[in-house]
C-alpha atoms as a PDB file:
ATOM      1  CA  UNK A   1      -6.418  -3.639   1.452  1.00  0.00           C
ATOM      2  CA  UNK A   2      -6.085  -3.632  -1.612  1.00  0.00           C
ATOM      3  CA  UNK A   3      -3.346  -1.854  -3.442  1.00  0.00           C
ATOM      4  CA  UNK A   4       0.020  -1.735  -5.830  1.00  0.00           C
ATOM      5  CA  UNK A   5       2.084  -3.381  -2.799  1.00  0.00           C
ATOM      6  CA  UNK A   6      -0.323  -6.456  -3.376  1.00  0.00           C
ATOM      7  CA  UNK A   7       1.054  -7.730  -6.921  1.00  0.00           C
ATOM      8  CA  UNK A   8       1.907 -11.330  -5.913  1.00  0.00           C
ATOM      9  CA  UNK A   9       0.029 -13.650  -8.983  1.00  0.00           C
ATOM     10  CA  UNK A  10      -0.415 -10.591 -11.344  1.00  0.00           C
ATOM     11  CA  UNK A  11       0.413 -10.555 -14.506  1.00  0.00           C
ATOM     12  CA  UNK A  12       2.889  -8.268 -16.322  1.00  0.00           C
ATOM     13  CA  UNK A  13       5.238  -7.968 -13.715  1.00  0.00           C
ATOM     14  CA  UNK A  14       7.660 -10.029 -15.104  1.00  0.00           C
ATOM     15  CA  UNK A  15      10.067 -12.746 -12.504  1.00  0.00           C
ATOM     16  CA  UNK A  16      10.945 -11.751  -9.380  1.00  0.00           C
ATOM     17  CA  UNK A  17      14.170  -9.657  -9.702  1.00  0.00           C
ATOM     18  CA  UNK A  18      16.735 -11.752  -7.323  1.00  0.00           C
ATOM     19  CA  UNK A  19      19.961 -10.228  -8.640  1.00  0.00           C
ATOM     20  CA  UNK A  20      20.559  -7.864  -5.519  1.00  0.00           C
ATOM     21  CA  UNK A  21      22.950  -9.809  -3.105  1.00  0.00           C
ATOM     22  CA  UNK A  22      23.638  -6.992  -0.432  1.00  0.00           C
ATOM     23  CA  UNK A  23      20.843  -5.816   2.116  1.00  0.00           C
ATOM     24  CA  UNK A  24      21.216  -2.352   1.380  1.00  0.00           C
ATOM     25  CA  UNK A  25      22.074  -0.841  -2.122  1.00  0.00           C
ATOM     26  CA  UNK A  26      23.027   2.712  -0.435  1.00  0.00           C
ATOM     27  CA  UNK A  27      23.484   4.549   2.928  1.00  0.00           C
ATOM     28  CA  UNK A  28      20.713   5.847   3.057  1.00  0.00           C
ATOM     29  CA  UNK A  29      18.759   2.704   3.001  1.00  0.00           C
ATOM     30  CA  UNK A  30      20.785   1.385   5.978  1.00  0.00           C
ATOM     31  CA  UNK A  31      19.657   5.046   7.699  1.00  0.00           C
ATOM     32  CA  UNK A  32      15.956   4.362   7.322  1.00  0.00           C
ATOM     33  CA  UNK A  33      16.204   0.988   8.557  1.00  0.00           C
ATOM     34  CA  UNK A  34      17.401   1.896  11.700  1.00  0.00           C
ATOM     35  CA  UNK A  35      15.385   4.551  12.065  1.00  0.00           C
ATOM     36  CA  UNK A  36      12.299   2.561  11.208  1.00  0.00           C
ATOM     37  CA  UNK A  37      13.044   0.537  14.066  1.00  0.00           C
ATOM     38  CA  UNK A  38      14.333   3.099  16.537  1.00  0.00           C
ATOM     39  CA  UNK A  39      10.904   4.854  16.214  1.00  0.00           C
ATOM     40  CA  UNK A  40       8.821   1.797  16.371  1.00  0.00           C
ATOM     41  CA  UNK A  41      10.629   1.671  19.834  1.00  0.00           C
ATOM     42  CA  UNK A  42       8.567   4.425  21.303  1.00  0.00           C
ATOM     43  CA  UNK A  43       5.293   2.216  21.153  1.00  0.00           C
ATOM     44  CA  UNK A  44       3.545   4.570  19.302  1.00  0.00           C
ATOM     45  CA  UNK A  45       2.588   2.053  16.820  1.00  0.00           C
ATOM     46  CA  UNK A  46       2.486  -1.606  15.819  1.00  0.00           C
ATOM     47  CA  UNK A  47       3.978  -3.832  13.060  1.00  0.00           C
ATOM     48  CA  UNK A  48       0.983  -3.867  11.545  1.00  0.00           C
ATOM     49  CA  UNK A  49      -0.044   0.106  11.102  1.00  0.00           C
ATOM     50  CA  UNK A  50       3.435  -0.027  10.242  1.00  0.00           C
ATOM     51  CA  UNK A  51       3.094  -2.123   7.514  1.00  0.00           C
ATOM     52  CA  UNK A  52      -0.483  -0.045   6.331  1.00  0.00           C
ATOM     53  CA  UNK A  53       0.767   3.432   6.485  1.00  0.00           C
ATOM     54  CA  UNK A  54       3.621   2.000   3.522  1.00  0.00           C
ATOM     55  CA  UNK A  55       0.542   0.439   1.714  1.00  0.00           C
ATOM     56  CA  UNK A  56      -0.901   3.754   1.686  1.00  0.00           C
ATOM     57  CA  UNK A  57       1.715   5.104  -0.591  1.00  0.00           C
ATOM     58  CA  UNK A  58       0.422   6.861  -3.796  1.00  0.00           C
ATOM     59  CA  UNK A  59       0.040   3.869  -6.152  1.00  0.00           C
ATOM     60  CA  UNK A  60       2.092   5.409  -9.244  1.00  0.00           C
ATOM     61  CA  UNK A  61       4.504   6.699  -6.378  1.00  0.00           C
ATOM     62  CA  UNK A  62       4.883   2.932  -5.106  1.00  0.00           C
ATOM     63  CA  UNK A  63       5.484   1.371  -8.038  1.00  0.00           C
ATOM     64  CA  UNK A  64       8.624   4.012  -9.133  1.00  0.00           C
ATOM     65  CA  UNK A  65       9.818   3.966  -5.879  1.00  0.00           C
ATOM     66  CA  UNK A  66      12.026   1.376  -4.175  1.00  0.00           C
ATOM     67  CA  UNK A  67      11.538  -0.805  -1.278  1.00  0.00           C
ATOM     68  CA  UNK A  68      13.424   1.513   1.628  1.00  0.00           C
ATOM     69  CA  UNK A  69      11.286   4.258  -0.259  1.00  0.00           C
ATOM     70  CA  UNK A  70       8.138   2.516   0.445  1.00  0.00           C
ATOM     71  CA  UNK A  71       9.878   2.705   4.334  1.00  0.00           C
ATOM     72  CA  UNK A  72      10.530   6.100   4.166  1.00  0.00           C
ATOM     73  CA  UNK A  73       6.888   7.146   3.888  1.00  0.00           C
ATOM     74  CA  UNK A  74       5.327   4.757   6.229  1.00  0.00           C
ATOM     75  CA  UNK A  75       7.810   6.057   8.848  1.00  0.00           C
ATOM     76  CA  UNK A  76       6.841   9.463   7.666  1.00  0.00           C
ATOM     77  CA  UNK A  77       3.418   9.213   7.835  1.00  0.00           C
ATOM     78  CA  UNK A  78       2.850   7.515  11.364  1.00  0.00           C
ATOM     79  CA  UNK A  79       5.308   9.709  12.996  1.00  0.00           C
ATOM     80  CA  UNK A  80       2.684  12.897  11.537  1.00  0.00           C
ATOM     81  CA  UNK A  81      -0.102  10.964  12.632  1.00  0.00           C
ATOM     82  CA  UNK A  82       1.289  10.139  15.894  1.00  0.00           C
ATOM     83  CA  UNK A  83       2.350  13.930  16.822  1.00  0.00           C
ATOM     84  CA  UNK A  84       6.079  12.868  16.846  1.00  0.00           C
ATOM     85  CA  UNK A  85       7.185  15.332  14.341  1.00  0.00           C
ATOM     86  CA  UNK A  86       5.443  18.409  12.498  1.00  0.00           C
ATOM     87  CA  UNK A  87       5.115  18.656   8.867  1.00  0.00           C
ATOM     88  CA  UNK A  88       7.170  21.492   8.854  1.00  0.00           C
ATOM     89  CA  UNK A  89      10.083  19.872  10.978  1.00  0.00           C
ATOM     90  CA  UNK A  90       9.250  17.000   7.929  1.00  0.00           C
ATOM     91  CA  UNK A  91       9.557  19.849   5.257  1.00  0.00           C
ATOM     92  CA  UNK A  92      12.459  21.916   6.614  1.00  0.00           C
ATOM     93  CA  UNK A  93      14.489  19.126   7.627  1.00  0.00           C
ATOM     94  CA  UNK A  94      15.154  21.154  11.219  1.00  0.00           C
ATOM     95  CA  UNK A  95      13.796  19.734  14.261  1.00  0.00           C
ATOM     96  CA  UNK A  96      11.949  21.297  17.166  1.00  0.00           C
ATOM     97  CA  UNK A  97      14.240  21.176  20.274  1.00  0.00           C
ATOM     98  CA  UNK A  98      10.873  21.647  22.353  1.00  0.00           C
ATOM     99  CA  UNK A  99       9.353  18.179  20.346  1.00  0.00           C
ATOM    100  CA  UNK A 100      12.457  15.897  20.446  1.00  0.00           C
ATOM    101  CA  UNK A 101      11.370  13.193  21.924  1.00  0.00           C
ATOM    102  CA  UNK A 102      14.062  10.475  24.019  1.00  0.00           C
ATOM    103  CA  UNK A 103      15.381   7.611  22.099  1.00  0.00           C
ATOM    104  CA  UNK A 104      16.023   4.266  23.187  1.00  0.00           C
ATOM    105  CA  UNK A 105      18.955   3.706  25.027  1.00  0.00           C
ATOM    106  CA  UNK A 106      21.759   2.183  22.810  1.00  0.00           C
ATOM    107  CA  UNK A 107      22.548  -0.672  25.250  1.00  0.00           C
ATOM    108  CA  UNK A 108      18.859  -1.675  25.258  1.00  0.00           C
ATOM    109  CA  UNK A 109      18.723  -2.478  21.188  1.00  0.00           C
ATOM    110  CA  UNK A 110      19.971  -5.959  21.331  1.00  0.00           C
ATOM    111  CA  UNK A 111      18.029  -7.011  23.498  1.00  0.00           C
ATOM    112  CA  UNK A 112      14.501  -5.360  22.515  1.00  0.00           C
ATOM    113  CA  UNK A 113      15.190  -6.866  18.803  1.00  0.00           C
ATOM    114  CA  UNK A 114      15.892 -10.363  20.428  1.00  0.00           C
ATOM    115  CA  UNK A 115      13.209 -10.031  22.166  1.00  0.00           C
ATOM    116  CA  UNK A 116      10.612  -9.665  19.669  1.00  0.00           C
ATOM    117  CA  UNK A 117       7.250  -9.574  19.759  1.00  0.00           C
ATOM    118  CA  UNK A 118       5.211 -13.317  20.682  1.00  0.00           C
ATOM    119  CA  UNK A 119       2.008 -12.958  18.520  1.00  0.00           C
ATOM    120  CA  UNK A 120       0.234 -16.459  19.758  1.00  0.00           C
ATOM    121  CA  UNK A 121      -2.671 -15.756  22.107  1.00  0.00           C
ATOM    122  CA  UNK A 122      -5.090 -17.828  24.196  1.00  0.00           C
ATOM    123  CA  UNK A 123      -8.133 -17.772  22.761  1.00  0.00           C
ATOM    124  CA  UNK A 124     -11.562 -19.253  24.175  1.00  0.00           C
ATOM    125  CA  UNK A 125     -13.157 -20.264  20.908  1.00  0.00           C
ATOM    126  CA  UNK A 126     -12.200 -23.308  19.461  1.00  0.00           C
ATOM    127  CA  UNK A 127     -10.901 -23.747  16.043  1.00  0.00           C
ATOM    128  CA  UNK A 128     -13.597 -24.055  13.679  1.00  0.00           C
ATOM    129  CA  UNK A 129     -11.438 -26.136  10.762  1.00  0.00           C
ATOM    130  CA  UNK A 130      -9.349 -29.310  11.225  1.00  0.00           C
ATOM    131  CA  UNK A 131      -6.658 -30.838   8.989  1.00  0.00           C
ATOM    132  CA  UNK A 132      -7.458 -32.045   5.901  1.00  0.00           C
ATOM    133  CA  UNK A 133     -10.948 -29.572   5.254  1.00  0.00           C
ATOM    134  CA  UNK A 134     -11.143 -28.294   2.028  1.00  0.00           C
ATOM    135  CA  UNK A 135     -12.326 -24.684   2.685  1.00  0.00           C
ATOM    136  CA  UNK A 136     -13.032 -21.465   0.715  1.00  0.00           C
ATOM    137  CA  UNK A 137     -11.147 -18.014   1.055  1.00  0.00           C
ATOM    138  CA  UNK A 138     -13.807 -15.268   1.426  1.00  0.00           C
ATOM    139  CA  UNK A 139     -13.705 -12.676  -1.899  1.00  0.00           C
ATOM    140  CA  UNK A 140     -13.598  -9.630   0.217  1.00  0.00           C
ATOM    141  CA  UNK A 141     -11.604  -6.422  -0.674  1.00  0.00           C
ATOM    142  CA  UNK A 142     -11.315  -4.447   2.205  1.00  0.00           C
ATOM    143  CA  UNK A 143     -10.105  -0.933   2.678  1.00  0.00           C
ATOM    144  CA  UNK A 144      -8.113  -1.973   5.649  1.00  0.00           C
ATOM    145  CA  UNK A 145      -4.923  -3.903   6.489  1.00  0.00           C
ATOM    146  CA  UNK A 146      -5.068  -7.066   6.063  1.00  0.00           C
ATOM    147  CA  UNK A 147      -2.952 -10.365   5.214  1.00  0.00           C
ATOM    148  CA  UNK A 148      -5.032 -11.951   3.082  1.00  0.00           C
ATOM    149  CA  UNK A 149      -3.254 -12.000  -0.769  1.00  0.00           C
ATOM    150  CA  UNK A 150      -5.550 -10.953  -3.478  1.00  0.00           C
ATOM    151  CA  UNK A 151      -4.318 -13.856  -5.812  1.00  0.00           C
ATOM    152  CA  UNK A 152      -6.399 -16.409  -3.265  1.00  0.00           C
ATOM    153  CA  UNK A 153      -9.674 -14.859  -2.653  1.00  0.00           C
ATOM    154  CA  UNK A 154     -12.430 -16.630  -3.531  1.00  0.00           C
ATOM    155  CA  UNK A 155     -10.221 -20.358  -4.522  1.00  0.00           C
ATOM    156  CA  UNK A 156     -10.140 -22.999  -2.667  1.00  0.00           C
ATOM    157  CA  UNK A 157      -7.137 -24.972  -0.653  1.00  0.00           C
ATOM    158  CA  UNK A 158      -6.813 -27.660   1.807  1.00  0.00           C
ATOM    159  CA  UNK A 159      -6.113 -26.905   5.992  1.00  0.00           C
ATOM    160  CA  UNK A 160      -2.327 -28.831   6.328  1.00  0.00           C
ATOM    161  CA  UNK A 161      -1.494 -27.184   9.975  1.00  0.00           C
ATOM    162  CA  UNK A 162      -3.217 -25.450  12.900  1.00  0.00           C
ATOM    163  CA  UNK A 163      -0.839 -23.044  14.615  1.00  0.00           C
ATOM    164  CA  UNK A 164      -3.576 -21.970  17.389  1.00  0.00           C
ATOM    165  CA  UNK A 165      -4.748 -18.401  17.715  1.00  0.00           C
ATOM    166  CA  UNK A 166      -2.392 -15.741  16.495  1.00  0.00           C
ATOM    167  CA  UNK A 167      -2.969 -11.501  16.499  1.00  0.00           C
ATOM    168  CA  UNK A 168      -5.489 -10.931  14.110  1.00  0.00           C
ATOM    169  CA  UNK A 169      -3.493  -8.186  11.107  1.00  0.00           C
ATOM    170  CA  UNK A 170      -6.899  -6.637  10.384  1.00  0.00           C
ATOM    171  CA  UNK A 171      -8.062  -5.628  14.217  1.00  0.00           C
ATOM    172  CA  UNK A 172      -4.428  -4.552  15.189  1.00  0.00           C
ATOM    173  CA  UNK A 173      -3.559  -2.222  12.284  1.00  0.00           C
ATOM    174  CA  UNK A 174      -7.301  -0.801  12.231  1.00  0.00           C
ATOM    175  CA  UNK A 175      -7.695  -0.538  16.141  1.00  0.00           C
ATOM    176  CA  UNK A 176      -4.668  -1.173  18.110  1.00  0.00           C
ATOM    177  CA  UNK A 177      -5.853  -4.234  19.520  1.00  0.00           C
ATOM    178  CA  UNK A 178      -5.004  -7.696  20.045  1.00  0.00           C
ATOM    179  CA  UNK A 179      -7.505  -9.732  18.652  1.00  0.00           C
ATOM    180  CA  UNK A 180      -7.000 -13.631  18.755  1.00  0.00           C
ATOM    181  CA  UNK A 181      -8.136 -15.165  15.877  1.00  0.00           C
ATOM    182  CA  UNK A 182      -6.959 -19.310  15.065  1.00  0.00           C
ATOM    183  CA  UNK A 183      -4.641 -19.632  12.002  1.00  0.00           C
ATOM    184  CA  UNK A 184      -4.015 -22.154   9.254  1.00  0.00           C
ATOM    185  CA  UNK A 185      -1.545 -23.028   6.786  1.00  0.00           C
ATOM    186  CA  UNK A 186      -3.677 -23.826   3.273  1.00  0.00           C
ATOM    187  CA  UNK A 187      -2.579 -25.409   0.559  1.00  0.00           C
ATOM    188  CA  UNK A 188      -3.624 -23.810  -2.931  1.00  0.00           C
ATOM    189  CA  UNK A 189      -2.978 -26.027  -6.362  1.00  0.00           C
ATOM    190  CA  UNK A 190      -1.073 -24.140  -8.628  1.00  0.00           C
ATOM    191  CA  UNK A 191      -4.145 -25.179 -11.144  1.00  0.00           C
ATOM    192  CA  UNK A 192      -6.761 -23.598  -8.495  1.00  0.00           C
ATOM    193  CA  UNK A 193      -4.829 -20.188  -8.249  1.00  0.00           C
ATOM    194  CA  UNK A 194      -4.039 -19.524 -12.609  1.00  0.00           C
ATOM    195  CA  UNK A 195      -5.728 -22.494 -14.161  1.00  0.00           C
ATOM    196  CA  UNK A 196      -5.074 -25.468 -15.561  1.00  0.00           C
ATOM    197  CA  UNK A 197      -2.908 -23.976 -18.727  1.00  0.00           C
ATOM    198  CA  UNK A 198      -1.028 -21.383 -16.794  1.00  0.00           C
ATOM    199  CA  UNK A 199      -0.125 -23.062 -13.769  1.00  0.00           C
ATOM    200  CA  UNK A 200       3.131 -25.583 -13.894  1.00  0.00           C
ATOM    201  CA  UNK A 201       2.451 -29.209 -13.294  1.00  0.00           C
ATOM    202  CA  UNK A 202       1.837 -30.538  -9.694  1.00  0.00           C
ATOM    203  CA  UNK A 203       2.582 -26.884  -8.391  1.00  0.00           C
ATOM    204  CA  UNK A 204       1.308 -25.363  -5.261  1.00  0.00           C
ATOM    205  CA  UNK A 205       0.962 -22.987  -2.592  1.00  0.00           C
ATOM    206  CA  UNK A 206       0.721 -22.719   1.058  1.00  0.00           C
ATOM    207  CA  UNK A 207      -0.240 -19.617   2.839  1.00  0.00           C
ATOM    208  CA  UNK A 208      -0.958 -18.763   6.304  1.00  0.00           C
ATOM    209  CA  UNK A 209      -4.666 -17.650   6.585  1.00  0.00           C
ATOM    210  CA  UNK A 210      -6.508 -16.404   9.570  1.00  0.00           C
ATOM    211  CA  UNK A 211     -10.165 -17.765  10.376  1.00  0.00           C
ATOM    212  CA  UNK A 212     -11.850 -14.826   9.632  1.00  0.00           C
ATOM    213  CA  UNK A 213     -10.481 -14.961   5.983  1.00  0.00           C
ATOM    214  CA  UNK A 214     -12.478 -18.422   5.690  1.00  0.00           C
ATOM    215  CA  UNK A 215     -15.679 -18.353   3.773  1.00  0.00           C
ATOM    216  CA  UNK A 216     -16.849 -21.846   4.190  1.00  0.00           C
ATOM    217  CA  UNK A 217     -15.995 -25.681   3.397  1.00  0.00           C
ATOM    218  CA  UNK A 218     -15.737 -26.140  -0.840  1.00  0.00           C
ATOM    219  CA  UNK A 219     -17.784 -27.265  -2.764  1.00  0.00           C
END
């Protein structure tokens, strides 16, 4: 999807701002962390229509706002959508003793965020690109999820690694399901991504990019 949360490459932006040191500038950035992840713990939802109800954030709202903002509305939004809370429980600030629903017990947090969540998957088609290809990135723009950075669509990079078939971002956030689709890491020249006067010397890229993202071999 395209969107202001997809800035990497853009111009204008300025350097990346690496001055904070601490995780969490306030409380109440600490509050909606752990509340992200104690209602992600209901299974109501996965990381991925997590991560596309935040990209669905007003885009002059998301670029004011900061990044435990950007939380605060996903978390909003899918727990609407998901019939968890009421808009005017949301509104009020007063829940509905009738529509609290049971949190996960405390002793069970460690281990459910050790845990994780495995995202390789078997998958019965065989990887269509080997080491060493030199491939093109499809120049889609879809209205969907998906983990494909704007700043590479359409250029083209080299296949370095194969790390087998992984969830596909696009069919989980838009469906719910576990699609296995094989994934690469690509290298980009710096010179490929901003050109030959833009780009520093010898620099490049790697991202991770899922099949389906692949257009073809380059030309």
């Amino acid at each position: 999807m395209d969107g202001a949360h997809d800035l990497g490459g853009m111009h204008g932006f300025g350097p990346v701002d690496r001055s904070q040191q601490q995780n969490f500038v306030g409380e109440w950035e600490e509050k909606v962390f752990g509340l992200t992840l104690a209602c992600g713990m209901q299974g109501k939802w996965n990381l991925d229509q997590s991560r596309f109800a935040r990209e669905r954030m007003d885009p002059a709202h998301y670029l004011g706002s900061s990044y435990y903002e950007h939380w605060l509305h996903g978390l909003e939004l899918l727990l609407l959508e998901s019939k968890l809370l009421s808009i005017e429980e949301l509104e009020s600030g007063i829940a509905n003793p009738a529509g609290v629903f049971e949190p996960v017990p405390q002793e069970r947090v460690p281990g459910l965020l050790e845990q994780g969540s495995p995202t390789l998957m078997e998958c019965e088609r065989s990887a269509i690109w080997q080491v060493g290809d030199r491939v093109r990135i499809r120049n889609e723009h879809p209205h969907h999820h998906t983990r494909v950075p704007r700043y590479i669509r359409g250029r083209c990079g080299e296949i370095m690694r194969h790390y087998g078939a992984h969830i596909f971002p696009d069919a989980h956030s838009e469906r719910g399901e576990k699609v296995p689709e094989h994934l690469y890491s690509v290298r980009f020249s710096g010179e490929e991504l901003w050109g030959d006067k833009a780009a520093e010397a010898k620099s490049a890229i790697f991202v991770d990019v899922f099949e389906p993202y692949i257009e073809g071999t380059a030309s």
